[in-house]
PDB file of N, CA and C in Angstrom:
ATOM      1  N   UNK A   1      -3.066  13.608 -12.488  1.00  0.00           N
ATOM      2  CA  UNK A   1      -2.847  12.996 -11.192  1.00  0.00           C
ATOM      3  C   UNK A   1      -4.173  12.642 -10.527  1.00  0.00           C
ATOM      4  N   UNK A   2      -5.078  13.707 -10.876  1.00  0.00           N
ATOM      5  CA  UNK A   2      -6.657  13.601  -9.720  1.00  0.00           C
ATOM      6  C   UNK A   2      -7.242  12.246 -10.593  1.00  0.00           C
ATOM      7  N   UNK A   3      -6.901  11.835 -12.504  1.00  0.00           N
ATOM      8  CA  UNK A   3      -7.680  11.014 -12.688  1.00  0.00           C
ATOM      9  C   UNK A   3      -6.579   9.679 -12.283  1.00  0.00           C
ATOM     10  N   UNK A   4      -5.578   9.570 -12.021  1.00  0.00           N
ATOM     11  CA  UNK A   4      -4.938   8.016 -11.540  1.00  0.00           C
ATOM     12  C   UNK A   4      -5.872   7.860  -9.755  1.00  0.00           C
ATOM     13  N   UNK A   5      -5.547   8.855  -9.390  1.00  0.00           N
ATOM     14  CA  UNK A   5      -6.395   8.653  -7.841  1.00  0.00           C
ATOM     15  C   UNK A   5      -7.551   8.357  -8.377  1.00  0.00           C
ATOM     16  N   UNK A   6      -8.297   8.689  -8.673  1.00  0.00           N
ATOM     17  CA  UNK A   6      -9.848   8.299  -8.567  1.00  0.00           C
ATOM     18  C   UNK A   6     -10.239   6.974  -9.493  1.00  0.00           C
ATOM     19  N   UNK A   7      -8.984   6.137  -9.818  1.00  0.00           N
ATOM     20  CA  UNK A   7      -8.793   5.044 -10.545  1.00  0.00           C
ATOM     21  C   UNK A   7      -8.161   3.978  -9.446  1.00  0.00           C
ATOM     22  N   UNK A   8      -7.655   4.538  -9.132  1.00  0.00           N
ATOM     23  CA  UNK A   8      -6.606   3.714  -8.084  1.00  0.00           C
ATOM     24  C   UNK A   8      -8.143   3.521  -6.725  1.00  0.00           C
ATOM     25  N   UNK A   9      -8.574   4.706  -6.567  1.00  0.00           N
ATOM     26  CA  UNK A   9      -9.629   4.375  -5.186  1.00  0.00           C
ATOM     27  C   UNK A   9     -10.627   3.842  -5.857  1.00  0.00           C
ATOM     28  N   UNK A  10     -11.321   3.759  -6.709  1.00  0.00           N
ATOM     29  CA  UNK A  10     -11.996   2.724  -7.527  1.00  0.00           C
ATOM     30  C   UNK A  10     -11.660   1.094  -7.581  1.00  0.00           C
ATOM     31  N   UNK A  11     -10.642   1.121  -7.711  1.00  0.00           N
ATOM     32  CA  UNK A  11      -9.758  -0.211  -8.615  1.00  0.00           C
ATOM     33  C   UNK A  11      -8.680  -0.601  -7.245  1.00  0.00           C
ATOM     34  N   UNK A  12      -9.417  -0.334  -5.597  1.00  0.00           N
ATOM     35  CA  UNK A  12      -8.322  -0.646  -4.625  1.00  0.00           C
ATOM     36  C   UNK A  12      -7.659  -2.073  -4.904  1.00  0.00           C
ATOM     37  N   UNK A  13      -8.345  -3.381  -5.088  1.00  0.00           N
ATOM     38  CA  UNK A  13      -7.483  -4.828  -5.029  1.00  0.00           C
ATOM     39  C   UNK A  13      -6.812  -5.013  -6.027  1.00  0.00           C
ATOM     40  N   UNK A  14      -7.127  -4.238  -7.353  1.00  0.00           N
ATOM     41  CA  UNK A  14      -6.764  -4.564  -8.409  1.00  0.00           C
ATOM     42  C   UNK A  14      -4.993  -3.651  -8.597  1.00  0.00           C
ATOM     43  N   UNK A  15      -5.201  -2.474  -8.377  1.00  0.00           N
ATOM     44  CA  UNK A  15      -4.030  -1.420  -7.752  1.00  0.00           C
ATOM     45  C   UNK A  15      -2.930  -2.475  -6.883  1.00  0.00           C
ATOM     46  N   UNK A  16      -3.157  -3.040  -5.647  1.00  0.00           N
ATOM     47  CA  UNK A  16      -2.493  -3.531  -4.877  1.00  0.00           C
ATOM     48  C   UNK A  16      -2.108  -5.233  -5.685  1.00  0.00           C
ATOM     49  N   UNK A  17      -2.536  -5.909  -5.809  1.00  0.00           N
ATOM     50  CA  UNK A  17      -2.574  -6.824  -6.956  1.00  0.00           C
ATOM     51  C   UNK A  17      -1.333  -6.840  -7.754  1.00  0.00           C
ATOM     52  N   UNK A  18      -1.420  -5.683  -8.721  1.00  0.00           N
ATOM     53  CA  UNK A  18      -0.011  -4.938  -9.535  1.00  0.00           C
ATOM     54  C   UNK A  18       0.680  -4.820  -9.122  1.00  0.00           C
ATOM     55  N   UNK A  19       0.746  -4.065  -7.721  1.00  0.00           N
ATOM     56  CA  UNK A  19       1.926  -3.637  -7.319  1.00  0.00           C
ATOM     57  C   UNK A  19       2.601  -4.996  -6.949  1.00  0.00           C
ATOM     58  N   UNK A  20       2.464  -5.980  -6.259  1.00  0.00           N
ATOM     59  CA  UNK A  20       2.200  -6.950  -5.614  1.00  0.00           C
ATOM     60  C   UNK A  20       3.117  -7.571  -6.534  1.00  0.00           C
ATOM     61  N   UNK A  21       2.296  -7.598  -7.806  1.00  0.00           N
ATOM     62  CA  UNK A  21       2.946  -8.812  -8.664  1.00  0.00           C
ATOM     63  C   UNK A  21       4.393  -8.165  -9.411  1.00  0.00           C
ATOM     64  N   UNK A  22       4.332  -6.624  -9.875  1.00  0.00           N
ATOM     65  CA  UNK A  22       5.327  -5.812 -10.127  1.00  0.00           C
ATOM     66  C   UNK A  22       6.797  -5.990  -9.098  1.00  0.00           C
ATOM     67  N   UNK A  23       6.357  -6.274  -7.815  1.00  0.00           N
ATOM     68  CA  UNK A  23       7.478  -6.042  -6.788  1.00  0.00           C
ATOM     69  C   UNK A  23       8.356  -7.535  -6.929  1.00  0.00           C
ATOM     70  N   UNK A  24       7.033  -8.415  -7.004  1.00  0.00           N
ATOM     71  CA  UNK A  24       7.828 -10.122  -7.173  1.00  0.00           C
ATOM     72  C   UNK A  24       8.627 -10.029  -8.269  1.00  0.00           C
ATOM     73  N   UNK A  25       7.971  -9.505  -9.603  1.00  0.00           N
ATOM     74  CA  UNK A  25       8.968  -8.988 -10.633  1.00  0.00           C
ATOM     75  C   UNK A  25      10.400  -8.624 -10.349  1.00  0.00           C
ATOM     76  N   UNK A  26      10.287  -7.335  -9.894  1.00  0.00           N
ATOM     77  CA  UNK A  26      11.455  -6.813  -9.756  1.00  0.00           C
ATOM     78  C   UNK A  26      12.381  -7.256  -8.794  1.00  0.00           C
ATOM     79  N   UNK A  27      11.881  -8.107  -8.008  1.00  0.00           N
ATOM     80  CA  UNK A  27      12.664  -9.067  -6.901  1.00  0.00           C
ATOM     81  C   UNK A  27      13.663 -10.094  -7.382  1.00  0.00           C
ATOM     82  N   UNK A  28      12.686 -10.519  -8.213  1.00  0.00           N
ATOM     83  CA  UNK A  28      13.166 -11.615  -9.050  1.00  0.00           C
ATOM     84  C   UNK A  28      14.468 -11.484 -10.194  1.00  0.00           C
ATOM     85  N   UNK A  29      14.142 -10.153 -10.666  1.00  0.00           N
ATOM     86  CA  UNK A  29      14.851  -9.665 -11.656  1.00  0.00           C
ATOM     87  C   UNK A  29      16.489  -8.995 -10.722  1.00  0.00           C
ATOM     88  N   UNK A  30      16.201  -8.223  -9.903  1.00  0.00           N
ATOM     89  CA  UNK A  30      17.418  -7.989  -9.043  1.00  0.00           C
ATOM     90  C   UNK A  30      18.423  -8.949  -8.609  1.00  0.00           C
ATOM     91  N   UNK A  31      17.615 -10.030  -7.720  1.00  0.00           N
ATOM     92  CA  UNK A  31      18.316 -11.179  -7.209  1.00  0.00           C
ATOM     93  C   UNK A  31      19.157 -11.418  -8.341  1.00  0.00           C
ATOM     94  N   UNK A  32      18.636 -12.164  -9.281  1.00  0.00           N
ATOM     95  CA  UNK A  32      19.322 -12.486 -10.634  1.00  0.00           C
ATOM     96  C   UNK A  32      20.343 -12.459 -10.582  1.00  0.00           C
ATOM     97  N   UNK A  33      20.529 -10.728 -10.993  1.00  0.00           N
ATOM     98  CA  UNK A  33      21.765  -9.940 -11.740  1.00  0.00           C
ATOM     99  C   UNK A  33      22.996 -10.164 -10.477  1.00  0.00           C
ATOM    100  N   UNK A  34      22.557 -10.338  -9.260  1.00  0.00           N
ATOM    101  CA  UNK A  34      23.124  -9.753  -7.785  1.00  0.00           C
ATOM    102  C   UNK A  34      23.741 -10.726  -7.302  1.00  0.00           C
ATOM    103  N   UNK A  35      23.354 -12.017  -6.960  1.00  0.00           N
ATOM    104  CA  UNK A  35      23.387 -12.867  -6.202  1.00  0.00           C
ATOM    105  C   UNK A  35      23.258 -14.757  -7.301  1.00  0.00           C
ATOM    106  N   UNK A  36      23.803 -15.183  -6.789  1.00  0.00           N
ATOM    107  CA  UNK A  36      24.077 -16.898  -7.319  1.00  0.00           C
ATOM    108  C   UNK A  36      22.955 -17.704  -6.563  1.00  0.00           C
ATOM    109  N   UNK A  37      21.797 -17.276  -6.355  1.00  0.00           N
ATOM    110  CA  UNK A  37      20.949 -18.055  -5.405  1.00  0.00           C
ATOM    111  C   UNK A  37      20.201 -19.336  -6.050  1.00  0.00           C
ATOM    112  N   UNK A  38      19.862 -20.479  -5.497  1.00  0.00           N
ATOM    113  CA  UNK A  38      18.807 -21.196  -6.261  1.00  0.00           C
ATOM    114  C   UNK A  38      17.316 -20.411  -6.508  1.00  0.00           C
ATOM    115  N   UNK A  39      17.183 -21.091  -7.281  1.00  0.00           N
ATOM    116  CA  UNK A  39      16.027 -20.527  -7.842  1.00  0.00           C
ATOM    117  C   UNK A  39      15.047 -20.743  -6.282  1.00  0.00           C
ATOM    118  N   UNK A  40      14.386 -21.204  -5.870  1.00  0.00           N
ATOM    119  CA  UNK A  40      13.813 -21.622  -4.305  1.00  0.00           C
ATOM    120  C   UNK A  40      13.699 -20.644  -3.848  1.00  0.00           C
ATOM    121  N   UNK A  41      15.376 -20.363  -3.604  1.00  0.00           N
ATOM    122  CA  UNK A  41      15.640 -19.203  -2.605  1.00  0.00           C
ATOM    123  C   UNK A  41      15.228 -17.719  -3.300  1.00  0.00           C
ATOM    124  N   UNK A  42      15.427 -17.675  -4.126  1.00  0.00           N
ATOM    125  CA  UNK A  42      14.669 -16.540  -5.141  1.00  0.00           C
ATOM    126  C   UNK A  42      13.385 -16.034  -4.739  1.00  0.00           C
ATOM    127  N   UNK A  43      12.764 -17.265  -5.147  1.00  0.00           N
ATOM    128  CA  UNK A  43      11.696 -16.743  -5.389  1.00  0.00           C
ATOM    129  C   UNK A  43      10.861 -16.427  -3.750  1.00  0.00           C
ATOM    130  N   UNK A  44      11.444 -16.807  -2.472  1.00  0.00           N
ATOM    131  CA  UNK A  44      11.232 -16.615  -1.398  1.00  0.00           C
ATOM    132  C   UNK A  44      11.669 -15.308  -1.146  1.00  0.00           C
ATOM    133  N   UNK A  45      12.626 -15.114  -1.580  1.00  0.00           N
ATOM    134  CA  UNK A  45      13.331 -13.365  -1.237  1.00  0.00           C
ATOM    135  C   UNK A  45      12.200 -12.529  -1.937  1.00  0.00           C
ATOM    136  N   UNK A  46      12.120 -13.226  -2.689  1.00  0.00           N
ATOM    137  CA  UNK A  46      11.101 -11.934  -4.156  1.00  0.00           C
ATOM    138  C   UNK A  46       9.467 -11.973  -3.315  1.00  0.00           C
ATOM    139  N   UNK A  47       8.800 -12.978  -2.397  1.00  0.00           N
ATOM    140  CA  UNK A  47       7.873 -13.533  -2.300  1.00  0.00           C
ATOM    141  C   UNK A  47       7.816 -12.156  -0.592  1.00  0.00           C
ATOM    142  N   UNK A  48       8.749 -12.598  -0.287  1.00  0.00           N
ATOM    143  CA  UNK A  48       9.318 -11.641   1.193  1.00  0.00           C
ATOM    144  C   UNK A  48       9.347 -10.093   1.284  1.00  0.00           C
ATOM    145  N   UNK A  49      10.073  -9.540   0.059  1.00  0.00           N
ATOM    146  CA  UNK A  49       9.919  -8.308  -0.312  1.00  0.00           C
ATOM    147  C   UNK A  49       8.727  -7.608  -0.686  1.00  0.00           C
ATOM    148  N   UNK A  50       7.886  -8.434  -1.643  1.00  0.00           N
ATOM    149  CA  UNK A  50       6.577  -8.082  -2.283  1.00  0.00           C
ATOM    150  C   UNK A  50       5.510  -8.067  -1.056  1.00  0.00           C
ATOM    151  N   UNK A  51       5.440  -8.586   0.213  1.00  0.00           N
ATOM    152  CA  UNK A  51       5.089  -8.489   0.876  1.00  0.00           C
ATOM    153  C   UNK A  51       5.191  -7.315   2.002  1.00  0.00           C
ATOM    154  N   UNK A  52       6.802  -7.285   2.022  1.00  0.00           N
ATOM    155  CA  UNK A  52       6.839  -5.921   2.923  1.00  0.00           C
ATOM    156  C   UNK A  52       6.262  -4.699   2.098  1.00  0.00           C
ATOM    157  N   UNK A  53       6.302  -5.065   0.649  1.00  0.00           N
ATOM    158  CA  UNK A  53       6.199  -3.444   0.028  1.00  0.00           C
ATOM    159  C   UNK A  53       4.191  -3.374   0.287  1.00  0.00           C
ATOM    160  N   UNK A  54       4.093  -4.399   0.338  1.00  0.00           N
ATOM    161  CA  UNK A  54       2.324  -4.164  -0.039  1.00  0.00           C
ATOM    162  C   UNK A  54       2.434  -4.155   1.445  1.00  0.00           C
ATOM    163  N   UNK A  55       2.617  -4.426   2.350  1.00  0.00           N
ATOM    164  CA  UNK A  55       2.487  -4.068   3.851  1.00  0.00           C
ATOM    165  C   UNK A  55       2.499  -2.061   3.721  1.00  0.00           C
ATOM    166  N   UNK A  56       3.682  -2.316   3.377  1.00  0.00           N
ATOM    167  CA  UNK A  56       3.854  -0.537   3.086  1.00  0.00           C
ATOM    168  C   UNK A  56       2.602   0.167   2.589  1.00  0.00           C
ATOM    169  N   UNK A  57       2.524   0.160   1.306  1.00  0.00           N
ATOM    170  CA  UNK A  57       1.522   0.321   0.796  1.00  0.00           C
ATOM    171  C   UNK A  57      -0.137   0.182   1.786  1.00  0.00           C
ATOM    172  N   UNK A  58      -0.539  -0.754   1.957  1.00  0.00           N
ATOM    173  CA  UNK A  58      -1.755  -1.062   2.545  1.00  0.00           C
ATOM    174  C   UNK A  58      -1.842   0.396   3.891  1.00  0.00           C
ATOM    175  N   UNK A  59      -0.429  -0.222   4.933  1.00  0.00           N
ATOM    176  CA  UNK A  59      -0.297   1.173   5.853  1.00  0.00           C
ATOM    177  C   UNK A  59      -0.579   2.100   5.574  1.00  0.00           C
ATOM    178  N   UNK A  60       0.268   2.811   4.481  1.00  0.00           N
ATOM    179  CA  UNK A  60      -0.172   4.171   3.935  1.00  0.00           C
ATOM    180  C   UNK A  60      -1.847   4.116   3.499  1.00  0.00           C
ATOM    181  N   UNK A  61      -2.176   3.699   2.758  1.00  0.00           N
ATOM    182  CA  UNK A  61      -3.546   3.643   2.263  1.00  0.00           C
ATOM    183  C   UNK A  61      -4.361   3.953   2.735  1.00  0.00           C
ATOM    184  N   UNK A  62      -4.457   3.004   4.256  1.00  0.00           N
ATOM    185  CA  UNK A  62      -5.363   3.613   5.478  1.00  0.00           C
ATOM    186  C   UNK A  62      -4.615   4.765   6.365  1.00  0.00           C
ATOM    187  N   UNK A  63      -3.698   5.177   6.707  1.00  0.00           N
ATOM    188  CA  UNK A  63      -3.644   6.711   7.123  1.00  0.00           C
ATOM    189  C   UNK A  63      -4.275   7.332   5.859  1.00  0.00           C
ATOM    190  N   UNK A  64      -4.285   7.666   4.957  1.00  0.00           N
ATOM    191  CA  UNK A  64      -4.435   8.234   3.704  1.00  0.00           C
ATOM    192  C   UNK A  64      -6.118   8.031   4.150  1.00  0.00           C
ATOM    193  N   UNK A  65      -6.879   7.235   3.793  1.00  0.00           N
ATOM    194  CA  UNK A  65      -8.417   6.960   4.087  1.00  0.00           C
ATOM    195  C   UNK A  65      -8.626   7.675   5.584  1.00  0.00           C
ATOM    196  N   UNK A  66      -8.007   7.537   6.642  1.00  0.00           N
ATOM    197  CA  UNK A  66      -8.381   8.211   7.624  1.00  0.00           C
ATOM    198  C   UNK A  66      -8.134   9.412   7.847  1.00  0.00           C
ATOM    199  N   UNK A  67      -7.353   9.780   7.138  1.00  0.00           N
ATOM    200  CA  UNK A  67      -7.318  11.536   7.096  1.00  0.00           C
ATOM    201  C   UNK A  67      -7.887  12.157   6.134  1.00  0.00           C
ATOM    202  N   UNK A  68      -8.885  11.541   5.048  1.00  0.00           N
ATOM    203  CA  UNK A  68      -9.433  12.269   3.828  1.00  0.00           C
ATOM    204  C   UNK A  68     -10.643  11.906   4.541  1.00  0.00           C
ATOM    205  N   UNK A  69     -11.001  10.925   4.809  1.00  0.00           N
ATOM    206  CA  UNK A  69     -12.695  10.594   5.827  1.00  0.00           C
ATOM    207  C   UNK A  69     -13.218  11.992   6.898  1.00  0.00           C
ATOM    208  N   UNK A  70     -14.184  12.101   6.975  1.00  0.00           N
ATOM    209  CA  UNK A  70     -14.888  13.337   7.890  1.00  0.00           C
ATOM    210  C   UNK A  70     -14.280  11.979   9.089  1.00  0.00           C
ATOM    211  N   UNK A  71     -14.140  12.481  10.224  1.00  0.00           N
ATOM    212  CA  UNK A  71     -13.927  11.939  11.113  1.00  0.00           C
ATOM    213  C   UNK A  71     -15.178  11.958  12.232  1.00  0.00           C
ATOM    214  N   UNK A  72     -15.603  11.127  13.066  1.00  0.00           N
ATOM    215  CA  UNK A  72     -16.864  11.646  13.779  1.00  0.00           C
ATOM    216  C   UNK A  72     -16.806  12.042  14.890  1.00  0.00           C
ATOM    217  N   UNK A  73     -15.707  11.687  15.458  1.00  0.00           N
ATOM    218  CA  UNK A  73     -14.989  12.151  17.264  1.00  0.00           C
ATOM    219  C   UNK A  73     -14.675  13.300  16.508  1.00  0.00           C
ATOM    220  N   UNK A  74     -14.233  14.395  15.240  1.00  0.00           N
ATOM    221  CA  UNK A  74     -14.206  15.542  15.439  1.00  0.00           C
ATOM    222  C   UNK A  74     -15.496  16.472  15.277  1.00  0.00           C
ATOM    223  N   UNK A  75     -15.909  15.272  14.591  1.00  0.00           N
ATOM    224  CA  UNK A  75     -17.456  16.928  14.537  1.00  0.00           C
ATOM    225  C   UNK A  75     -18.242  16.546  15.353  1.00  0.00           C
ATOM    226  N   UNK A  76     -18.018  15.453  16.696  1.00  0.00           N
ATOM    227  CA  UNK A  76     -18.366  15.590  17.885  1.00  0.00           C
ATOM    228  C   UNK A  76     -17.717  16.941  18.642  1.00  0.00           C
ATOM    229  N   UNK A  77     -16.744  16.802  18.907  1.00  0.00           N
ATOM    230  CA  UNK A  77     -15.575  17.796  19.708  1.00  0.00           C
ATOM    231  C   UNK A  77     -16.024  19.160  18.649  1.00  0.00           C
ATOM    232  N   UNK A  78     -16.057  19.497  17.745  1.00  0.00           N
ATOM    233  CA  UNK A  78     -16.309  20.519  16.779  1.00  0.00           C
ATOM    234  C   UNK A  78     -17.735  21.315  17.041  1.00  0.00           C
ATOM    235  N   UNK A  79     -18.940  20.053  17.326  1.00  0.00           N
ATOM    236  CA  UNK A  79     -20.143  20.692  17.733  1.00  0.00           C
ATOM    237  C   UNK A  79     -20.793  21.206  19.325  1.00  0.00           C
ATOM    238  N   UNK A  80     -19.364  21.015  19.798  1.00  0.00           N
ATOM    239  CA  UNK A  80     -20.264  21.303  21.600  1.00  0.00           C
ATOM    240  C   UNK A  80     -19.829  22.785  21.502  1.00  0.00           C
ATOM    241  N   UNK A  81     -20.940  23.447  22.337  1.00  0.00           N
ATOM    242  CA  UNK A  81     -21.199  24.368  22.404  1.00  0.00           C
ATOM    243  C   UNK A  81     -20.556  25.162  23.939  1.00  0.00           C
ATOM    244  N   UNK A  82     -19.678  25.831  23.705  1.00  0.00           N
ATOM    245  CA  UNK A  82     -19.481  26.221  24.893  1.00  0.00           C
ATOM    246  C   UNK A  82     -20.022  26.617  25.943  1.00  0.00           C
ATOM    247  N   UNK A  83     -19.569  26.387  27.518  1.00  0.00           N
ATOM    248  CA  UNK A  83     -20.390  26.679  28.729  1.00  0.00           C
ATOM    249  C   UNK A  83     -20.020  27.919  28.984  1.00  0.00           C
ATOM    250  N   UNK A  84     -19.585  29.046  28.423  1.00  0.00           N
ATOM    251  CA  UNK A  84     -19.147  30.066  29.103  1.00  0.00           C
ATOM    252  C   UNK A  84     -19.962  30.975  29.084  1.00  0.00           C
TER     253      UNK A  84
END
């Protein structure tokens, strides 16, 4: 698991990229089986989805980066020295 993370935070555009193109995949492939759509409309649904998921994704990513980062407003607040 520690070596996909340290591949994945290495390889950030390339990671998101995949997923990206994986989701249009599977968009594409669902609609299919599911629905009588033109192809057009397909590939807009598949184009729509792959987007919310990498929205998802990206979100998480940065909470994820901002809670593994030293933060500097805390080891401000962390270093004052009390007045008492």
């Amino acid at each position: 698991m520690d070596s996909l993370k340290s591949w994945v935070s290495e390889h950030k555009l390339t990671s998101i990229s995949a997923l990206w193109a994986s989701a249009i995949g599977a968009s594409l492939a669902y609609t299919r089986s599911r629905t009588p759509l033109k192809t057009s409309l397909r590939l807009i649904h598949a184009r729509m989805h792959a987007q919310a998921l990498t929205l998802a994704v990206l979100s998480t990513a940065a909470v994820v980066h901002y809670y593994e980062t030293d933060h500097p407003a805390d080891q401000v607040q962390n270093s004052k020295i009390p007045l008492n």
